[in-house]
N, C-alpha and C. Protein backbone atom coordinates (compact mmCIF):
# COMPACT_ATOMS: atom_id res chain seq x y z
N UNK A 1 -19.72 -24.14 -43.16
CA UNK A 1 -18.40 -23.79 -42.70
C UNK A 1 -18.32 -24.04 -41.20
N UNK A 2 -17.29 -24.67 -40.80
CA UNK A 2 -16.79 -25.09 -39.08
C UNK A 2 -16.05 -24.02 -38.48
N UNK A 3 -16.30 -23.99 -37.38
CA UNK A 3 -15.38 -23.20 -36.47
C UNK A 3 -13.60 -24.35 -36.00
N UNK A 4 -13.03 -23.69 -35.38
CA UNK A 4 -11.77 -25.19 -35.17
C UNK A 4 -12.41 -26.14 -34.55
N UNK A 5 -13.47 -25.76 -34.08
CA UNK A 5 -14.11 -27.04 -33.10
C UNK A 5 -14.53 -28.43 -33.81
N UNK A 6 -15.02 -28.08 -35.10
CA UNK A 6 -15.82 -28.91 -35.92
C UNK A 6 -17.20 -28.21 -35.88
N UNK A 7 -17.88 -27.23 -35.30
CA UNK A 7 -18.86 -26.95 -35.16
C UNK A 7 -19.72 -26.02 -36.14
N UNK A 8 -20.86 -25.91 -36.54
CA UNK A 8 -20.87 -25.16 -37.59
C UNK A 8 -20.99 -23.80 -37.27
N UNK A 9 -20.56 -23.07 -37.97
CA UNK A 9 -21.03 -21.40 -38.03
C UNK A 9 -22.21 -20.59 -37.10
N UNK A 10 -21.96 -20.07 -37.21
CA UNK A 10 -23.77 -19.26 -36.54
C UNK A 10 -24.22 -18.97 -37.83
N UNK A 11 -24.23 -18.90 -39.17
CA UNK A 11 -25.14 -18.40 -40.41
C UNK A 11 -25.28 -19.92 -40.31
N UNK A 12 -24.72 -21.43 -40.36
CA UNK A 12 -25.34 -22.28 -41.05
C UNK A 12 -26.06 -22.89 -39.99
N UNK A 13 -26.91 -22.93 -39.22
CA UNK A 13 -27.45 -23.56 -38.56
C UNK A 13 -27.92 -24.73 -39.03
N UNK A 14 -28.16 -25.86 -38.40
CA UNK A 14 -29.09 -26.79 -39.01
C UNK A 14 -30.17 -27.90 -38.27
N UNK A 15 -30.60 -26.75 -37.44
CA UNK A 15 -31.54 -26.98 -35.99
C UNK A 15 -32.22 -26.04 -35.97
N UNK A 16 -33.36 -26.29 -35.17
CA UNK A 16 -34.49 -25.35 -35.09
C UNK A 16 -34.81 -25.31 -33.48
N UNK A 17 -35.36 -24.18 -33.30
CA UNK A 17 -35.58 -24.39 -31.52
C UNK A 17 -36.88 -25.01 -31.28
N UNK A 18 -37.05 -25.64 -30.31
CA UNK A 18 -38.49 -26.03 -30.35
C UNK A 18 -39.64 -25.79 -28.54
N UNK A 19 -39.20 -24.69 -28.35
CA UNK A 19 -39.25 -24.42 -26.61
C UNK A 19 -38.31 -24.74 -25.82
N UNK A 20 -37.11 -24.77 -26.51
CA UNK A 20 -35.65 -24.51 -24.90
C UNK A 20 -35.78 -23.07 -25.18
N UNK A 21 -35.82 -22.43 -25.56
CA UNK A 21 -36.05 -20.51 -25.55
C UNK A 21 -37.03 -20.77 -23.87
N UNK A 22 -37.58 -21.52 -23.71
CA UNK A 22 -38.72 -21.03 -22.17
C UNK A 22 -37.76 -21.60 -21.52
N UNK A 23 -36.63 -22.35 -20.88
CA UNK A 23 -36.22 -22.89 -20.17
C UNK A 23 -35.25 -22.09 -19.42
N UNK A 24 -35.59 -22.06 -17.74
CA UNK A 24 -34.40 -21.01 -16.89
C UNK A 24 -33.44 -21.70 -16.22
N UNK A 25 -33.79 -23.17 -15.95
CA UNK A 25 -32.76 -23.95 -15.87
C UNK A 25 -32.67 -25.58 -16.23
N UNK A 26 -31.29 -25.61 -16.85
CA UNK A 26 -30.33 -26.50 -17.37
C UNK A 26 -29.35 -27.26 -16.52
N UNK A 27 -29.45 -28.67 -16.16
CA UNK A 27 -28.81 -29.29 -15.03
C UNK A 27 -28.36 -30.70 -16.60
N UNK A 28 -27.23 -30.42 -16.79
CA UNK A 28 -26.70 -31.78 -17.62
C UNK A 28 -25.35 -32.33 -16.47
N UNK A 29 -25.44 -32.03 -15.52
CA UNK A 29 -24.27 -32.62 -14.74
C UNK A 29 -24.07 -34.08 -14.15
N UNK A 30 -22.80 -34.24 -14.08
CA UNK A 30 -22.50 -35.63 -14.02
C UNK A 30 -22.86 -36.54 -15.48
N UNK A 31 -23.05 -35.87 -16.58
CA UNK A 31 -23.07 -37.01 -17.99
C UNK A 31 -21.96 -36.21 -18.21
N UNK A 32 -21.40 -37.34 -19.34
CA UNK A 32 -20.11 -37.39 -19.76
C UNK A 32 -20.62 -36.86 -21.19
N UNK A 33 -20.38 -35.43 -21.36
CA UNK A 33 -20.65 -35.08 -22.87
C UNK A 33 -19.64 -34.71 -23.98
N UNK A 34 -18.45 -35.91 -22.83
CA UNK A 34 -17.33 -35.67 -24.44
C UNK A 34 -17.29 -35.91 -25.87
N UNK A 35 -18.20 -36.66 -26.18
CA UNK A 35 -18.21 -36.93 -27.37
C UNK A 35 -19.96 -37.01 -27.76
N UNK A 36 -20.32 -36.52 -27.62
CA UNK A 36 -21.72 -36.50 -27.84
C UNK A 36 -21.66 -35.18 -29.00
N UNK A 37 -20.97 -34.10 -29.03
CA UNK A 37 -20.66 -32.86 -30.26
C UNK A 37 -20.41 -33.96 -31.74
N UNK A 38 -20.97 -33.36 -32.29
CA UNK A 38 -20.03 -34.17 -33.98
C UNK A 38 -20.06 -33.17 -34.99
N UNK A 39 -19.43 -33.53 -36.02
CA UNK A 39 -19.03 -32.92 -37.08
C UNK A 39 -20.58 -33.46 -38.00
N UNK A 40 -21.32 -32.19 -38.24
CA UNK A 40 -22.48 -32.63 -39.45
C UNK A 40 -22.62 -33.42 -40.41
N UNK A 41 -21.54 -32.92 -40.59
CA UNK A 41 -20.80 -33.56 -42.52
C UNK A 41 -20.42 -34.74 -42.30
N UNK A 42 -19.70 -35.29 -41.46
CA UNK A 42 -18.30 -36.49 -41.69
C UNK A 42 -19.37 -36.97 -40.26
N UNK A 43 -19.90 -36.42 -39.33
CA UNK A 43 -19.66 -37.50 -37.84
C UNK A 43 -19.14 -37.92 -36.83
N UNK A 44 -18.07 -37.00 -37.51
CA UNK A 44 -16.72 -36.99 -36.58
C UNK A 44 -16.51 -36.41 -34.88
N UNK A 45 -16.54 -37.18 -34.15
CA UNK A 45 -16.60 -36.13 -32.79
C UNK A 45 -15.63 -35.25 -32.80
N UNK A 46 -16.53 -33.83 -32.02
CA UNK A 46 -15.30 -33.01 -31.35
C UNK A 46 -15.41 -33.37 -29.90
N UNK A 47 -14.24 -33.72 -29.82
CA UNK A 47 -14.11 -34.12 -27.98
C UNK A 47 -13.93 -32.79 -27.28
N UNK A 48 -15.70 -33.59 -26.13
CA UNK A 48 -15.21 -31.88 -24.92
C UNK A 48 -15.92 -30.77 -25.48
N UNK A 49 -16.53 -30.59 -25.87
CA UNK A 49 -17.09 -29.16 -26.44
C UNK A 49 -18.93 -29.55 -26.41
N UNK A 50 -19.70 -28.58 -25.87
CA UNK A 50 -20.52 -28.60 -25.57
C UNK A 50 -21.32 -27.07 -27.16
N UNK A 51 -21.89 -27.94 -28.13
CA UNK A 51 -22.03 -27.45 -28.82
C UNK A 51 -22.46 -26.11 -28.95
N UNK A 52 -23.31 -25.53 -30.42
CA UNK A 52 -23.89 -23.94 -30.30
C UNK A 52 -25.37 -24.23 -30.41
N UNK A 53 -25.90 -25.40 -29.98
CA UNK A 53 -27.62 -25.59 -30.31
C UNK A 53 -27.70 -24.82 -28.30
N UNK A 54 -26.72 -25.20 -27.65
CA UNK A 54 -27.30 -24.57 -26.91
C UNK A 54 -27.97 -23.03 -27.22
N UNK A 55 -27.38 -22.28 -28.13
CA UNK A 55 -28.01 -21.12 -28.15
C UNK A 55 -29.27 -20.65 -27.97
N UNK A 56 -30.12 -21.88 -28.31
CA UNK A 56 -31.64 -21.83 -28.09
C UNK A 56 -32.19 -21.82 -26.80
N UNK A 57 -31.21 -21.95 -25.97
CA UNK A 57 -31.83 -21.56 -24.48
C UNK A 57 -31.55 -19.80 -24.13
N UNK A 58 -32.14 -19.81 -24.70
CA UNK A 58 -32.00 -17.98 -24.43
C UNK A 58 -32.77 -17.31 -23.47
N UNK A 59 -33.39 -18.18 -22.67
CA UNK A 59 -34.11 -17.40 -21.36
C UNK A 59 -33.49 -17.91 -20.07
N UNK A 60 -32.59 -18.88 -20.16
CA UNK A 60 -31.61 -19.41 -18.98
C UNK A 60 -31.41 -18.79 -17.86
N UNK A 61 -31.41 -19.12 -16.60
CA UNK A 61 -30.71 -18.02 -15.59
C UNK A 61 -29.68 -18.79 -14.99
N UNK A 62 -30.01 -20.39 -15.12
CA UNK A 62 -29.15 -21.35 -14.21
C UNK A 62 -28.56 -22.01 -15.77
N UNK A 63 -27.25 -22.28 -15.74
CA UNK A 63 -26.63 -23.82 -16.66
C UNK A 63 -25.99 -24.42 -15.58
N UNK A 64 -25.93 -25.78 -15.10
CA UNK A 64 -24.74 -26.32 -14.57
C UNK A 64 -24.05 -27.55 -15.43
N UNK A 65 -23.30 -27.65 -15.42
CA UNK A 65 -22.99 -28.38 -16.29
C UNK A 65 -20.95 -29.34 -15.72
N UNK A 66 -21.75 -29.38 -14.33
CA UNK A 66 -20.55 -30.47 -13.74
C UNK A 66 -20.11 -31.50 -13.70
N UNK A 67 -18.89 -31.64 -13.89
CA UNK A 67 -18.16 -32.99 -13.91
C UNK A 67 -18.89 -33.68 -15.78
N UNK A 68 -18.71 -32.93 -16.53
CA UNK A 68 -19.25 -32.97 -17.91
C UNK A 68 -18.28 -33.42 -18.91
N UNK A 69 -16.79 -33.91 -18.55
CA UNK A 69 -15.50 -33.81 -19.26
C UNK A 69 -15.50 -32.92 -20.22
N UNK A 70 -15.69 -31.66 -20.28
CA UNK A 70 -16.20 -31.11 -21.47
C UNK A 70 -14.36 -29.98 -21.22
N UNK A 71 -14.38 -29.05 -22.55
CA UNK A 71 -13.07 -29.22 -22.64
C UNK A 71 -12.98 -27.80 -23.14
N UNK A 72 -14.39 -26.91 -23.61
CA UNK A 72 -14.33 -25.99 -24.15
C UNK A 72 -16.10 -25.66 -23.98
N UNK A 73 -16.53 -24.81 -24.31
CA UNK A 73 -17.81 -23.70 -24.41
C UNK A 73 -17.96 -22.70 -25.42
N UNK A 74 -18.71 -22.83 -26.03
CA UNK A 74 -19.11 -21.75 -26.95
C UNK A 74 -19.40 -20.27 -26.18
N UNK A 75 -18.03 -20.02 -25.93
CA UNK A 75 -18.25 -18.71 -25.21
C UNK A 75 -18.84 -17.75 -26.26
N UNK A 76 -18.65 -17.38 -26.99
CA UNK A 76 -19.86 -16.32 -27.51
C UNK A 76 -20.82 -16.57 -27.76
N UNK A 77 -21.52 -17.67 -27.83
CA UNK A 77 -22.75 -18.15 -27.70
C UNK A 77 -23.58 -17.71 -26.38
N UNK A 78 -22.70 -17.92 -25.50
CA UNK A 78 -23.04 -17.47 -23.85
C UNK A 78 -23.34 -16.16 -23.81
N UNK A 79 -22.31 -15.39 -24.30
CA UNK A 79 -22.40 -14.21 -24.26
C UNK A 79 -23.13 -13.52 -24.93
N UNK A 80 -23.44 -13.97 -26.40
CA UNK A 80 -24.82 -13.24 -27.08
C UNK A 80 -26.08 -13.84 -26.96
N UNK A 81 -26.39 -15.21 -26.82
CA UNK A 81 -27.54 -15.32 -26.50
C UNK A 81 -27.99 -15.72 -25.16
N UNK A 82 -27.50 -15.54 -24.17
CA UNK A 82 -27.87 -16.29 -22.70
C UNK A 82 -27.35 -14.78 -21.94
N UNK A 83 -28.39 -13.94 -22.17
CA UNK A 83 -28.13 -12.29 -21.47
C UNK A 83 -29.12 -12.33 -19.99
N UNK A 84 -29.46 -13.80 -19.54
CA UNK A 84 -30.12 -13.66 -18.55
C UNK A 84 -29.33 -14.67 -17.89
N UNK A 85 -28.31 -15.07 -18.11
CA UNK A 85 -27.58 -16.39 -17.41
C UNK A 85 -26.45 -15.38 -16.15
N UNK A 86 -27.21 -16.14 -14.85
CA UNK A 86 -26.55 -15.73 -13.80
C UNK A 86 -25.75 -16.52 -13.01
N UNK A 87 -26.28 -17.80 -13.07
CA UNK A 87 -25.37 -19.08 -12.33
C UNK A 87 -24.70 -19.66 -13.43
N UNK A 88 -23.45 -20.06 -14.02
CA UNK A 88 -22.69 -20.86 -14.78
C UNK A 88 -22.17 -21.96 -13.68
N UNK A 89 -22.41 -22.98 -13.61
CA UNK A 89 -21.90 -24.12 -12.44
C UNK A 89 -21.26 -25.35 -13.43
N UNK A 90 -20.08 -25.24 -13.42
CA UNK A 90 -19.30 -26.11 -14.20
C UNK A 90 -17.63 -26.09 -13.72
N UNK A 91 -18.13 -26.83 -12.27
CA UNK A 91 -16.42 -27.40 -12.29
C UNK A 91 -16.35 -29.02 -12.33
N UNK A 92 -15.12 -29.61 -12.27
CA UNK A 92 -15.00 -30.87 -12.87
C UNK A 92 -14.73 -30.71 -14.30
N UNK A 93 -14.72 -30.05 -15.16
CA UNK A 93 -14.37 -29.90 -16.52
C UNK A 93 -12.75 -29.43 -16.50
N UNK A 94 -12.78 -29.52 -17.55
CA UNK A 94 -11.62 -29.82 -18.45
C UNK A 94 -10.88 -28.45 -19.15
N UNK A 95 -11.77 -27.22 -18.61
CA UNK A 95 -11.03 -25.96 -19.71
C UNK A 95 -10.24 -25.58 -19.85
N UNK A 96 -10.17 -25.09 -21.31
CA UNK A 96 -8.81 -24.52 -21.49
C UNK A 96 -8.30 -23.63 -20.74
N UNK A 97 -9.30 -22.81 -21.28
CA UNK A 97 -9.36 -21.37 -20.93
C UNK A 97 -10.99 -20.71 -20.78
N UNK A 98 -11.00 -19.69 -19.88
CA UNK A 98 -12.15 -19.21 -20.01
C UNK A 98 -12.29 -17.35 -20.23
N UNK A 99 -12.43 -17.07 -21.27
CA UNK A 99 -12.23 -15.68 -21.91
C UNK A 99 -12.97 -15.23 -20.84
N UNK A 100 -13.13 -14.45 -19.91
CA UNK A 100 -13.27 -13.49 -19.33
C UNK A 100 -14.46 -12.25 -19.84
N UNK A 101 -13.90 -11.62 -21.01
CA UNK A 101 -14.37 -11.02 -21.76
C UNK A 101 -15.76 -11.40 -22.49
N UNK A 102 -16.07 -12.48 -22.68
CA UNK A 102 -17.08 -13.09 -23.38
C UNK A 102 -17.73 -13.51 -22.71
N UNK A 103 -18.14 -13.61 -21.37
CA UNK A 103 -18.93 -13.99 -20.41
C UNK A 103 -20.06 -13.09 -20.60
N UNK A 104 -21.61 -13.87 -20.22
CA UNK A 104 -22.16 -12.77 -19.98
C UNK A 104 -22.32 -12.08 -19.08
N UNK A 105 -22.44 -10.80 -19.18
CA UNK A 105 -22.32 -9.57 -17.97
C UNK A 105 -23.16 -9.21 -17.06
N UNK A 106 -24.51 -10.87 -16.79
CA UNK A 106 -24.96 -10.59 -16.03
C UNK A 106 -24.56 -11.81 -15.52
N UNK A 107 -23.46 -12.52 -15.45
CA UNK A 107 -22.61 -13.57 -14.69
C UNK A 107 -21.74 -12.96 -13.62
């Protein structure tokens, strides 16, 4: 089952972590990760959305993720698994919106 994104669920995963859990920082800036997300099933890109495999970085303190055309974030992803993420560095993007609420609270 997809979220509107195209993305799958948090019950269906279909990735495994393989040591991004040790990683405190994440520098994907300046790549263009609009279309790099896809739909499992079909292939289909979701444009702009920076998938939920990030979840496996769960020891993060830094993400930057600038000038990424990206268009959206798995904000509850952020917020439940990245409880050590203190720097979020992502301007140059594209967001909609950024829930406030779903941030994590040590941001």
């Amino acid at each position: 089952e997809e979220d509107e994104h195209g993305r799958l669920k948090r019950h269906e995963k279909a990735w495994e972590c393989h040591g991004e859990e040790m990683l405190t920082l994440v520098d994907l800036s300046d790549n263009d990760l609009s279309l790099l997300s896809s739909d499992s099933k079909n292939m289909k890109p979701t444009i702009g959305v920076l998938d939920d495999r990030i979840a496996c970085f769960t020891s993060l303190l830094t993400l930057r993720i600038k000038n990424c055309r990206l268009t959206d974030l798995p904000w509850d992803v952020l917020n439940e698994n990245m409880t050590s993420l203190v720097t979020l560095d992502a301007p140059g993007n594209n967001f909609k919106s950024v829930p406030l609420k779903t941030l994590p609270m040590t941001l």
